[in-house]
PDB file of N, CA and C in Angstrom:
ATOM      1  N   UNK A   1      -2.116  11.811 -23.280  1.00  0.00           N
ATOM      2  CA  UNK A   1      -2.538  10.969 -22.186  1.00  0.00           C
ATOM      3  C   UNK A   1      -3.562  11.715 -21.357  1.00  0.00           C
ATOM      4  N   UNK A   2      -4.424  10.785 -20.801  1.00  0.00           N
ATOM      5  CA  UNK A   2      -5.563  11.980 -19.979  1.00  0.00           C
ATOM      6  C   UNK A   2      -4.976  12.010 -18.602  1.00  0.00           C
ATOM      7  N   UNK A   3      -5.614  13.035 -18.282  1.00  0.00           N
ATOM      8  CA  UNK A   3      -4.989  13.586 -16.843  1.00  0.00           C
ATOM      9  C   UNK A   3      -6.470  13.258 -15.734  1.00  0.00           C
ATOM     10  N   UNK A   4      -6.417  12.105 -15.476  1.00  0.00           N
ATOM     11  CA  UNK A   4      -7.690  12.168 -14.641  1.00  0.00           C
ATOM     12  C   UNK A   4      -7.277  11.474 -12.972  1.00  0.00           C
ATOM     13  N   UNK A   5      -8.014  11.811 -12.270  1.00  0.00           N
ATOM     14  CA  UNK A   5      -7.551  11.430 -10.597  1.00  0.00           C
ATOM     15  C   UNK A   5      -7.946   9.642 -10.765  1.00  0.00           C
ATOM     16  N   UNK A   6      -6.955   9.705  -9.740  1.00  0.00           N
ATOM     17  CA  UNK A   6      -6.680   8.209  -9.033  1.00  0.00           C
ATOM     18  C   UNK A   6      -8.188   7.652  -8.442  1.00  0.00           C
ATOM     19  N   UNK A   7      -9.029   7.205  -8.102  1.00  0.00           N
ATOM     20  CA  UNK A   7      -9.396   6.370  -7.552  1.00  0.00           C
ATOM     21  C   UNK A   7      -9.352   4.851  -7.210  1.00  0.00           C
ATOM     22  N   UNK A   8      -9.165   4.263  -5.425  1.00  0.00           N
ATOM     23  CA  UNK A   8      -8.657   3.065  -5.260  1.00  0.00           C
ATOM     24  C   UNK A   8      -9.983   2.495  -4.584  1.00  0.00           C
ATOM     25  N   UNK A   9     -10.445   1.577  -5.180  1.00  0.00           N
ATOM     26  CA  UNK A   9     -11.441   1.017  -4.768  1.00  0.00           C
ATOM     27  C   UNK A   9     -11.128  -0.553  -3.978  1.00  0.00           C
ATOM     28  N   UNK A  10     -11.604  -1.573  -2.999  1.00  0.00           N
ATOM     29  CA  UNK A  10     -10.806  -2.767  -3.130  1.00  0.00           C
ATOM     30  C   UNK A  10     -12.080  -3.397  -3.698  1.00  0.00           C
ATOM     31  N   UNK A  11     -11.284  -4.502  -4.382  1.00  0.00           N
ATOM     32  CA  UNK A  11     -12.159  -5.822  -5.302  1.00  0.00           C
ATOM     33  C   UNK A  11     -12.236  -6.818  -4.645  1.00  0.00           C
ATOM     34  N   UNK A  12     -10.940  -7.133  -4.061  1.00  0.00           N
ATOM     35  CA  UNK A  12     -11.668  -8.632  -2.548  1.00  0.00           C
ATOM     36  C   UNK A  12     -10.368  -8.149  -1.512  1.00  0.00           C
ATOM     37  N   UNK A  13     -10.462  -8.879  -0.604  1.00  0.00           N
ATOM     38  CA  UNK A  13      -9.270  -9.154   0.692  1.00  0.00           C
ATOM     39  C   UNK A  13     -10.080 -10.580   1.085  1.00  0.00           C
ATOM     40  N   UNK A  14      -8.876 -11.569   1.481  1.00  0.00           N
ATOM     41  CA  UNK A  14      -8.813 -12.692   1.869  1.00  0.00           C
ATOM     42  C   UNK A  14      -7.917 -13.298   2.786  1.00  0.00           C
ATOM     43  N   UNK A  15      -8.209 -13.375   3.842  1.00  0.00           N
ATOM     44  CA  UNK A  15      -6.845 -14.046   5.113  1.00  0.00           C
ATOM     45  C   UNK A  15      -6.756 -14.976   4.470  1.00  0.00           C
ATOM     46  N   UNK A  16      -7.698 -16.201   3.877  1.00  0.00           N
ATOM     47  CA  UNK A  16      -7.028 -17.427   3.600  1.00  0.00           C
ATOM     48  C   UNK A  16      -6.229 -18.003   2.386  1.00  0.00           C
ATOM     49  N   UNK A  17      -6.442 -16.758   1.269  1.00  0.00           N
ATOM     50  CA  UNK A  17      -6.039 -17.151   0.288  1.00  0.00           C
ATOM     51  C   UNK A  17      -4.819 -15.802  -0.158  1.00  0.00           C
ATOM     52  N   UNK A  18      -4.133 -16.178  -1.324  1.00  0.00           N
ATOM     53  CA  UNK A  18      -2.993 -14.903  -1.732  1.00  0.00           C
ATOM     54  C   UNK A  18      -3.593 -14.411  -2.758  1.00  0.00           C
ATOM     55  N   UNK A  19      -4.448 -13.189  -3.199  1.00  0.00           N
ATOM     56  CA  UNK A  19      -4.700 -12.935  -4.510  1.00  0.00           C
ATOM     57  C   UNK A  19      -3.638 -11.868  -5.292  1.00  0.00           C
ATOM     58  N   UNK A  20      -3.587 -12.403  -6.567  1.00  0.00           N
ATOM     59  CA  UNK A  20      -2.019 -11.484  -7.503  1.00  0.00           C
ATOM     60  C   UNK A  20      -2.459 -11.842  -8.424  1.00  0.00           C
ATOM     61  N   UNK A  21      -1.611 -10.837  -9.182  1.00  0.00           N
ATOM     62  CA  UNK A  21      -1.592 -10.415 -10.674  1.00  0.00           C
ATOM     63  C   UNK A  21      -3.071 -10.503 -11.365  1.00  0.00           C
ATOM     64  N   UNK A  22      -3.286  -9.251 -11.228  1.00  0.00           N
ATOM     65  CA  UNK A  22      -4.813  -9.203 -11.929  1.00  0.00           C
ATOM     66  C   UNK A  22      -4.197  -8.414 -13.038  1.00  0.00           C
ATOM     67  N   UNK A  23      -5.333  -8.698 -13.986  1.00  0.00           N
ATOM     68  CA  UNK A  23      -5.898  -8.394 -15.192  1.00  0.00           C
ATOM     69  C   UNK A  23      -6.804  -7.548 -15.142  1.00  0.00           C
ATOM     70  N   UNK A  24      -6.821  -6.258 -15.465  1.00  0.00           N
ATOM     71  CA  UNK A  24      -8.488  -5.339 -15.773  1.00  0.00           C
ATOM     72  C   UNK A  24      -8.650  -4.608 -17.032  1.00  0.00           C
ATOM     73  N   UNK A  25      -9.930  -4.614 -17.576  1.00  0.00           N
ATOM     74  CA  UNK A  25     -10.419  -4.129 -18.730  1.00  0.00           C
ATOM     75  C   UNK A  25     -11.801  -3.876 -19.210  1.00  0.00           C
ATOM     76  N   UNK A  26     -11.828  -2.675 -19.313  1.00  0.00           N
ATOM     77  CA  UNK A  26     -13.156  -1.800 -19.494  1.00  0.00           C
ATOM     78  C   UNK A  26     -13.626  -2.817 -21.646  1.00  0.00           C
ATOM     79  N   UNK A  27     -14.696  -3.332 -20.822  1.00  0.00           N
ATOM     80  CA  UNK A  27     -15.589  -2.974 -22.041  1.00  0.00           C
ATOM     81  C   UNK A  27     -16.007  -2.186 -22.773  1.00  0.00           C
ATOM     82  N   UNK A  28     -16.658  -2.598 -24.040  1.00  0.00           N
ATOM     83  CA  UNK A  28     -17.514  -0.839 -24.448  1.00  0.00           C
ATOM     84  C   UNK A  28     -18.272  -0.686 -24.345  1.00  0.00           C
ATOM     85  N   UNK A  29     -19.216  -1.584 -23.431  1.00  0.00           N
ATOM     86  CA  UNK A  29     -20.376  -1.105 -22.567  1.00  0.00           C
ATOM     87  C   UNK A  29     -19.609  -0.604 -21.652  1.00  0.00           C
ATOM     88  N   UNK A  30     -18.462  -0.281 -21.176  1.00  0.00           N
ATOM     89  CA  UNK A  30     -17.973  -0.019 -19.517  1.00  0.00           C
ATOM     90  C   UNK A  30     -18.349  -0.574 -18.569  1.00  0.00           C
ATOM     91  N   UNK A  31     -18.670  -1.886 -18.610  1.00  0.00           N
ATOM     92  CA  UNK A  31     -18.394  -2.792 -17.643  1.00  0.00           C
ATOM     93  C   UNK A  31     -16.539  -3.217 -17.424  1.00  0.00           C
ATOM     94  N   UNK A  32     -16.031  -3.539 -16.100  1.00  0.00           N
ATOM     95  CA  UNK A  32     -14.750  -3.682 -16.037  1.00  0.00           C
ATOM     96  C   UNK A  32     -15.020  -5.171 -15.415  1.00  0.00           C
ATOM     97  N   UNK A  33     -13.794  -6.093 -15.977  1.00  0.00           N
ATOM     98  CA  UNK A  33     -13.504  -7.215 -15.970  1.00  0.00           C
ATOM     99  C   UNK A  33     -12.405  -7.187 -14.905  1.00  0.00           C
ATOM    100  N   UNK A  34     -11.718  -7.993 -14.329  1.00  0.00           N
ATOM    101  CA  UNK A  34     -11.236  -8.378 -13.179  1.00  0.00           C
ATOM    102  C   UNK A  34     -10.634  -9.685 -13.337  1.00  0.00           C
ATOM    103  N   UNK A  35      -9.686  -9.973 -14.133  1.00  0.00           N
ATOM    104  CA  UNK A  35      -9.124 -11.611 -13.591  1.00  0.00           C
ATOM    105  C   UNK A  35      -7.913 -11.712 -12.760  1.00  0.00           C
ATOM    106  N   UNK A  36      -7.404 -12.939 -11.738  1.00  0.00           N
ATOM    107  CA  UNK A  36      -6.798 -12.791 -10.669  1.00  0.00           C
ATOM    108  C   UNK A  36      -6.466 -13.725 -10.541  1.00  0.00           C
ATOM    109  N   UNK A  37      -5.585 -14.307 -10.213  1.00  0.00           N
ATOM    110  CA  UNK A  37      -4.981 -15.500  -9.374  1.00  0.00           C
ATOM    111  C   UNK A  37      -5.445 -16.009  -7.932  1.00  0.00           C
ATOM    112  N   UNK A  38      -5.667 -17.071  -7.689  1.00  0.00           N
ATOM    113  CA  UNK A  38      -6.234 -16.874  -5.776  1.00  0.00           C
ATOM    114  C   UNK A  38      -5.643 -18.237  -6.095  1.00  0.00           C
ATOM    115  N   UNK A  39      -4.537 -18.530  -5.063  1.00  0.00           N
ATOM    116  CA  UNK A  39      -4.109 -19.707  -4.589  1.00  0.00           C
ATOM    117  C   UNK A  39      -3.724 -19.881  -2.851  1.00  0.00           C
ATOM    118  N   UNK A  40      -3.042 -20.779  -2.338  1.00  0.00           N
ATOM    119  CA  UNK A  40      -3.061 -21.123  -0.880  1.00  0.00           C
ATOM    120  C   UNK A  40      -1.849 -19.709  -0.174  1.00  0.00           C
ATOM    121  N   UNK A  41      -0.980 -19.922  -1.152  1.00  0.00           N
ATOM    122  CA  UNK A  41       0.220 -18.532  -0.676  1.00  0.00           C
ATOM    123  C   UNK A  41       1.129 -17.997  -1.708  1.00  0.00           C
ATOM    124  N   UNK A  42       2.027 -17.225  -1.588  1.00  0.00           N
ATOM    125  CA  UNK A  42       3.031 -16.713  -2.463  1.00  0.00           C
ATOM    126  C   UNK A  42       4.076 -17.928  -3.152  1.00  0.00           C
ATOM    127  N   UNK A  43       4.149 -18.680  -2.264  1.00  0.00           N
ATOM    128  CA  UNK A  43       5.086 -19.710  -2.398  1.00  0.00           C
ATOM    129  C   UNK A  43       4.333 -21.142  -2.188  1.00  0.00           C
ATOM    130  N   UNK A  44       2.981 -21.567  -2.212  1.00  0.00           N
ATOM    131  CA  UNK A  44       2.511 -22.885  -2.323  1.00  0.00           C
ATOM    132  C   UNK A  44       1.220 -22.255  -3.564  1.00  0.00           C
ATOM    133  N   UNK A  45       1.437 -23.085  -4.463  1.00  0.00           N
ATOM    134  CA  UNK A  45       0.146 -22.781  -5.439  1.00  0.00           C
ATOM    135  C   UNK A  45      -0.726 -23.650  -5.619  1.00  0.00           C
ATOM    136  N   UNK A  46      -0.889 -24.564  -4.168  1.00  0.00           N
ATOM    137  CA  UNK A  46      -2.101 -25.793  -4.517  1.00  0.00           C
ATOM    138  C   UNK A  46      -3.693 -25.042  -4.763  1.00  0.00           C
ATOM    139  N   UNK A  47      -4.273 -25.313  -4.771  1.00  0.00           N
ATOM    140  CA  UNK A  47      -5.147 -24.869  -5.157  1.00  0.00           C
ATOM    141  C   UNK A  47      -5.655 -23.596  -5.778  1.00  0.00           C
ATOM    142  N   UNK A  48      -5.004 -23.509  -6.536  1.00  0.00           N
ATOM    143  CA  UNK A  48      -4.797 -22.279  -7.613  1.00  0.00           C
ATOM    144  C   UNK A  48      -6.188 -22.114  -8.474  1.00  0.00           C
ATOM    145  N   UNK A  49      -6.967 -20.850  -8.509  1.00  0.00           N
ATOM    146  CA  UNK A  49      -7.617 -20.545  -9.108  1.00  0.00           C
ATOM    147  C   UNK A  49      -7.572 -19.490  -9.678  1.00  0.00           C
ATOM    148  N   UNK A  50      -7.982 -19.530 -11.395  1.00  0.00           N
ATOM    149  CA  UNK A  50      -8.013 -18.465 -11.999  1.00  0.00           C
ATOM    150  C   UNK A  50      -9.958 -17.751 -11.900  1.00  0.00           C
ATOM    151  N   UNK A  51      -9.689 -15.995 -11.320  1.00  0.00           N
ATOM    152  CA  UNK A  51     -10.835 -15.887 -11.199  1.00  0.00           C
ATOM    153  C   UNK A  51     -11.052 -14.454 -11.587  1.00  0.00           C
ATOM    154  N   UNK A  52     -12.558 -14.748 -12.028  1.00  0.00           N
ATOM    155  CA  UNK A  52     -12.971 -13.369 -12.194  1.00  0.00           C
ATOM    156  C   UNK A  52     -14.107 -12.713 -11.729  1.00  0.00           C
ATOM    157  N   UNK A  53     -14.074 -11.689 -11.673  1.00  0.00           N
ATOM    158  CA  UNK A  53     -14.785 -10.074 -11.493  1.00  0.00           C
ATOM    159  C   UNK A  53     -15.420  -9.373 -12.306  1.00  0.00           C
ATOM    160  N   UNK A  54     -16.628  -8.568 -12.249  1.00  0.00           N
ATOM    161  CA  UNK A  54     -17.028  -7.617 -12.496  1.00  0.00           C
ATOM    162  C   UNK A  54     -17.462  -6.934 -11.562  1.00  0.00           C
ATOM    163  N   UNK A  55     -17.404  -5.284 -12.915  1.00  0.00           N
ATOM    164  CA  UNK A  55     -18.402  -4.323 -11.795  1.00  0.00           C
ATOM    165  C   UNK A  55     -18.870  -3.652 -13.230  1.00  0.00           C
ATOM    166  N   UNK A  56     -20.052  -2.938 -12.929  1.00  0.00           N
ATOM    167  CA  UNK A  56     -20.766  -2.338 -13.644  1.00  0.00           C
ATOM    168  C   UNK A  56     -20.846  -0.758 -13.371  1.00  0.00           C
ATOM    169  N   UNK A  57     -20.083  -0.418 -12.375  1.00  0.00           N
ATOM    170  CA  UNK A  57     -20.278   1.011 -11.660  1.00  0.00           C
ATOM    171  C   UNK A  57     -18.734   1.424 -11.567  1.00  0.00           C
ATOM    172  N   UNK A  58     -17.934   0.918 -12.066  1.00  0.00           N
ATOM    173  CA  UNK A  58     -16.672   1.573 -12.650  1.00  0.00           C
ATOM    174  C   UNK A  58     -15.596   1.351 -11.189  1.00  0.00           C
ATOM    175  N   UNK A  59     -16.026   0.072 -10.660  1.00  0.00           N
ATOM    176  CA  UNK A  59     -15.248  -0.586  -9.689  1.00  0.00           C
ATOM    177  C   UNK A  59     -15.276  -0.191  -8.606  1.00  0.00           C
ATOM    178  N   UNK A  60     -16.496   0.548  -8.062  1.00  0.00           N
ATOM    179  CA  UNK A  60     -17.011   0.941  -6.610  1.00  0.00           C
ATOM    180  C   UNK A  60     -17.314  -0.586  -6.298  1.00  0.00           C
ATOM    181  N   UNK A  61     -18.194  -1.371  -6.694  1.00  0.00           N
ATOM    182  CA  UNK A  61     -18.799  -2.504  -5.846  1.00  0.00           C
ATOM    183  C   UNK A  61     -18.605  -4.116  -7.336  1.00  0.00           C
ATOM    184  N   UNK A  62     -18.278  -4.803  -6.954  1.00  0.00           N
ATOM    185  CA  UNK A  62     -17.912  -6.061  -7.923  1.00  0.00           C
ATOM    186  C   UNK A  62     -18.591  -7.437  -7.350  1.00  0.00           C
ATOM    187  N   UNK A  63     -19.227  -8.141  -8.192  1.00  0.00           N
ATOM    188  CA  UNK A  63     -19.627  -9.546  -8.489  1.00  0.00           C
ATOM    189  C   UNK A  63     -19.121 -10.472  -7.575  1.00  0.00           C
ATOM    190  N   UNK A  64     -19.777 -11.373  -6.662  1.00  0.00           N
ATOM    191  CA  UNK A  64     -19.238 -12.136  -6.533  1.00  0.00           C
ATOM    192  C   UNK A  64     -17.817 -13.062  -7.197  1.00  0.00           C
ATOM    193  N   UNK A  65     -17.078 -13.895  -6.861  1.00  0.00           N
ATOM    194  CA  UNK A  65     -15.710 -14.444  -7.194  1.00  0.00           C
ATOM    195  C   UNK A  65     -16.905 -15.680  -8.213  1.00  0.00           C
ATOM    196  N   UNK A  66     -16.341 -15.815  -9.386  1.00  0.00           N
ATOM    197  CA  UNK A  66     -16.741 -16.751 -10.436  1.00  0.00           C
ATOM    198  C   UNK A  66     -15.079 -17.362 -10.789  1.00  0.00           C
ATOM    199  N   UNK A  67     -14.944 -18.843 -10.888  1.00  0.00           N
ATOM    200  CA  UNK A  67     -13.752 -19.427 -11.026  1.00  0.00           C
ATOM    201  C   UNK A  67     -13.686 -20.244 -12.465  1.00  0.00           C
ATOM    202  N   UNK A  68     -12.769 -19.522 -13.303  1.00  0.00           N
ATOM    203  CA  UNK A  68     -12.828 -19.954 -14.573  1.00  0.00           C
ATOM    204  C   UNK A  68     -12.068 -21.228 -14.456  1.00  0.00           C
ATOM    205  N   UNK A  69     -12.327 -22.248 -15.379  1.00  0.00           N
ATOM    206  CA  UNK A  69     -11.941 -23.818 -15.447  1.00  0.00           C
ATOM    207  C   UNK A  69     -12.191 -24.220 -17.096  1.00  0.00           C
ATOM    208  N   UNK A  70     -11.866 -25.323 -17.217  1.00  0.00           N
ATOM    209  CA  UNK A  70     -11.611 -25.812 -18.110  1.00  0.00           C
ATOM    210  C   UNK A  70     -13.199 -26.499 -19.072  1.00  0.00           C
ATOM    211  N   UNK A  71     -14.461 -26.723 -17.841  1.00  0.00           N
ATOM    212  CA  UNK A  71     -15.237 -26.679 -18.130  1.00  0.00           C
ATOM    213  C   UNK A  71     -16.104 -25.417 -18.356  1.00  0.00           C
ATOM    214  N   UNK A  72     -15.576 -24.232 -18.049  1.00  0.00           N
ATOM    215  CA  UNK A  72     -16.008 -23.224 -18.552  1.00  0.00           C
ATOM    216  C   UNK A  72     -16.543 -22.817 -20.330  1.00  0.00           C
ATOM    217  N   UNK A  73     -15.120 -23.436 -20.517  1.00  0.00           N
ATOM    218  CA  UNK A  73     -15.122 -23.154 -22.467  1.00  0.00           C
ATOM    219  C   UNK A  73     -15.322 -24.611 -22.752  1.00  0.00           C
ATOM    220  N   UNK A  74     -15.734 -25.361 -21.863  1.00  0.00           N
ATOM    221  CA  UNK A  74     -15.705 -26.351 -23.197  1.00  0.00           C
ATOM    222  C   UNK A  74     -17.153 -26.573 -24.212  1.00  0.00           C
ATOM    223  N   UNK A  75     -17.977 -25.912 -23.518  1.00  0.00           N
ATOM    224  CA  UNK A  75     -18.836 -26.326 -24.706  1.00  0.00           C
ATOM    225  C   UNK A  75     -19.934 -26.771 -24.203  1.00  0.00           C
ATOM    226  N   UNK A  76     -19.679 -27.841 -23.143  1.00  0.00           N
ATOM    227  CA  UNK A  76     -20.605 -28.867 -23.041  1.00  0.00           C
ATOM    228  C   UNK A  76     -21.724 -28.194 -21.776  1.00  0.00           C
TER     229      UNK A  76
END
């Protein structure tokens, strides 16, 4: 296992929304991906969005919020 230091960078903060359970994963370009949950609270999930992130600099600074949907993959 490698022995390398911690760094904590933040990816968003939001008063209005709850963001949880992310997803992250280095490409093999080393770009890092970011997906997340953002809904109204812990316990109301109306408006639930699945969303994602990048960063290109190894998660010092990340992409605006892009909200994956159903028209995302479809094709059209």
């Amino acid at each position: 296992m490698y022995n390398l230091p911690i760094e904590k960078f933040t990816l968003s903060r939001s008063g209005d929304h709850m963001e949880g359970w992310p997803d992250l994963i280095r490409t093999q370009s080393g770009k890092l991906l970011c997906v997340y949950n953002e809904c109204v609270s812990h316990g109301n999930r109306d408006h639930t969005h699945i969303t994602l992130r990048e960063s290109t600099d190894g998660g010092r600074t990340w992409s605006e919020k892009r909200y994956i949907d159903i028209e995302t993959f479809s094709g059209d």
